[in-house]
C-alpha atoms as a PDB file:
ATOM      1  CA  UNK A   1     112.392 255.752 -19.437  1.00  0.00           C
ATOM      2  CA  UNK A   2     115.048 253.163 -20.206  1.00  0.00           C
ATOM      3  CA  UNK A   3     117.781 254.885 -19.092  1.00  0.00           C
ATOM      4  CA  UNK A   4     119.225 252.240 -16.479  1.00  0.00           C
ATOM      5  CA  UNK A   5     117.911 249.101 -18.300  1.00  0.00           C
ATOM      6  CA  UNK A   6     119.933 246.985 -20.750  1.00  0.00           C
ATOM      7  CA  UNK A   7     118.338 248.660 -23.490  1.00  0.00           C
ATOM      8  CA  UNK A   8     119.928 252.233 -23.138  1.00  0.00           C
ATOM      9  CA  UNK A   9     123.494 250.375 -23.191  1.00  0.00           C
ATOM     10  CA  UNK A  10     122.820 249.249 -26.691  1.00  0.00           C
ATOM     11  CA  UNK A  11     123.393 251.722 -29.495  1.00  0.00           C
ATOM     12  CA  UNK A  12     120.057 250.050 -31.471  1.00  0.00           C
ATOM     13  CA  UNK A  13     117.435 252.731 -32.005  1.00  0.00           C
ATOM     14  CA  UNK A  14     114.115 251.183 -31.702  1.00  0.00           C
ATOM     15  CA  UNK A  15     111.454 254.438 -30.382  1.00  0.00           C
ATOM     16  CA  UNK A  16     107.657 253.700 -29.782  1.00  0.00           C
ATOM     17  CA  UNK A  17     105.716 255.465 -32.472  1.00  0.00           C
ATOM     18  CA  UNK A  18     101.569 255.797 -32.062  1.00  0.00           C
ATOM     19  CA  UNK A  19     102.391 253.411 -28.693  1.00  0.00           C
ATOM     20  CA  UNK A  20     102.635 250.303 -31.507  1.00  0.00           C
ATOM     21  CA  UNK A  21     105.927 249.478 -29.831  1.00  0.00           C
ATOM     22  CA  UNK A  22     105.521 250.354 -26.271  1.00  0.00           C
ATOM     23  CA  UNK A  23     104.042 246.523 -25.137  1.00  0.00           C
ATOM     24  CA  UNK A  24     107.221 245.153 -26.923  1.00  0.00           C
ATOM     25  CA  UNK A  25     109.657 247.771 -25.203  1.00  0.00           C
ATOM     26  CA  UNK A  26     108.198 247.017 -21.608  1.00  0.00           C
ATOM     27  CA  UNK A  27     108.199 243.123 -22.006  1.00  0.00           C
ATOM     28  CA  UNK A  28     110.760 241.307 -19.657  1.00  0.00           C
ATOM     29  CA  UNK A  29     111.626 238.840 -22.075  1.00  0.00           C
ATOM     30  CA  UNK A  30     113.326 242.116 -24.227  1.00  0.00           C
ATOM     31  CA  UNK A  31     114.858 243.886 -21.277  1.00  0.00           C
ATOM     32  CA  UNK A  32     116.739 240.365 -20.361  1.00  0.00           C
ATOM     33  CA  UNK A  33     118.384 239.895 -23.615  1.00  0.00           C
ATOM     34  CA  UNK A  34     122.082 240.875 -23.963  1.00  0.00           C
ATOM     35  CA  UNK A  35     123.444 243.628 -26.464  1.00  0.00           C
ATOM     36  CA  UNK A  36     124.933 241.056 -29.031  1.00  0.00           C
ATOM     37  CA  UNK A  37     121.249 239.380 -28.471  1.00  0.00           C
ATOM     38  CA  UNK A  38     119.720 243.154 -29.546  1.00  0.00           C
ATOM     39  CA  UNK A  39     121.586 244.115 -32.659  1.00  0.00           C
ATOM     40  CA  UNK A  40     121.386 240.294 -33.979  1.00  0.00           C
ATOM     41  CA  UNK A  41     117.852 240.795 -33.257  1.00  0.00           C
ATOM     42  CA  UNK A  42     117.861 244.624 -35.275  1.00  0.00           C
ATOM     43  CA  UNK A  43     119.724 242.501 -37.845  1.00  0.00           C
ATOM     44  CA  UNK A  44     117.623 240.284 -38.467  1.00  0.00           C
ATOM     45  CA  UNK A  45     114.595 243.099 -38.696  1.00  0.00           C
ATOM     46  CA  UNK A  46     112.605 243.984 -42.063  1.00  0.00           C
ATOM     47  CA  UNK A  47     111.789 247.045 -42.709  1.00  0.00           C
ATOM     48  CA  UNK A  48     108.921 247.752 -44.848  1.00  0.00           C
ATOM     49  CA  UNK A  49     108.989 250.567 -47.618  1.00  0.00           C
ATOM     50  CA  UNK A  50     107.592 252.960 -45.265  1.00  0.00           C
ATOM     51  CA  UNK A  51     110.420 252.565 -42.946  1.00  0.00           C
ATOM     52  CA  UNK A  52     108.064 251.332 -40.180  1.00  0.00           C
ATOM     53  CA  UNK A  53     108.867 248.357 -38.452  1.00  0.00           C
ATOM     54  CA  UNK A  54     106.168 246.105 -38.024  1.00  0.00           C
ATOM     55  CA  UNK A  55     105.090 244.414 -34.627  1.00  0.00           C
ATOM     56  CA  UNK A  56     104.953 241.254 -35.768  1.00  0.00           C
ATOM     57  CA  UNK A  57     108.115 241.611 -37.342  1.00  0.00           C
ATOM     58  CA  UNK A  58     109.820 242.194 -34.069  1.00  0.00           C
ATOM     59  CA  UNK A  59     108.907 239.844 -32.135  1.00  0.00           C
ATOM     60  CA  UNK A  60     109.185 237.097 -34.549  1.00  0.00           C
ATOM     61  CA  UNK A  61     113.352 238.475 -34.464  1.00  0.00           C
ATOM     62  CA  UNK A  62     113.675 238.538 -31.088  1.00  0.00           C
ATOM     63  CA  UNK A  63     112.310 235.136 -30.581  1.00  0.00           C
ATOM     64  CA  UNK A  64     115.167 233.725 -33.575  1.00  0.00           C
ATOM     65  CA  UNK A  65     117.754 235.695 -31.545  1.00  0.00           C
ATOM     66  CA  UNK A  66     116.517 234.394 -28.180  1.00  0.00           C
ATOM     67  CA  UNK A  67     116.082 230.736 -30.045  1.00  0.00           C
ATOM     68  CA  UNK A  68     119.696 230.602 -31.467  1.00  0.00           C
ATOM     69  CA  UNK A  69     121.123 231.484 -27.573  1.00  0.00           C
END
């Protein structure tokens, strides 16, 4: 589905589970950012005990990565 976006050329794993991440995956915003943008973003990420990223989580990384530009 990603295959000739930005996205696929970054090694970070980030897969829609339950369709929780698909509004994140399709935004613009996301598929503009560069690969050193992406894995400070995955960086920056929480992950909860479950090993479930949350949504809110995300985004709130992706705008700190896209803020520190």
């Amino acid at each position: 589905m990603y295959r000739n976006s930005r996205i696929s050329e970054c090694k970070l794993k980030i897969y829609p589970r339950k369709g929780s991440w698909r509004g994140i995956m399709d935004a613009a915003e996301l598929k503009k950012m560069t690969r050193a943008e992406l894995i400070k973003a995955a960086q920056n990420l929480k992950i909860s005990g479950s090993g479930k990223l949350k949504k809110d989580e995300l985004i709130e990384a992706i705008q700190s990565a896209q803020a520190s530009k």
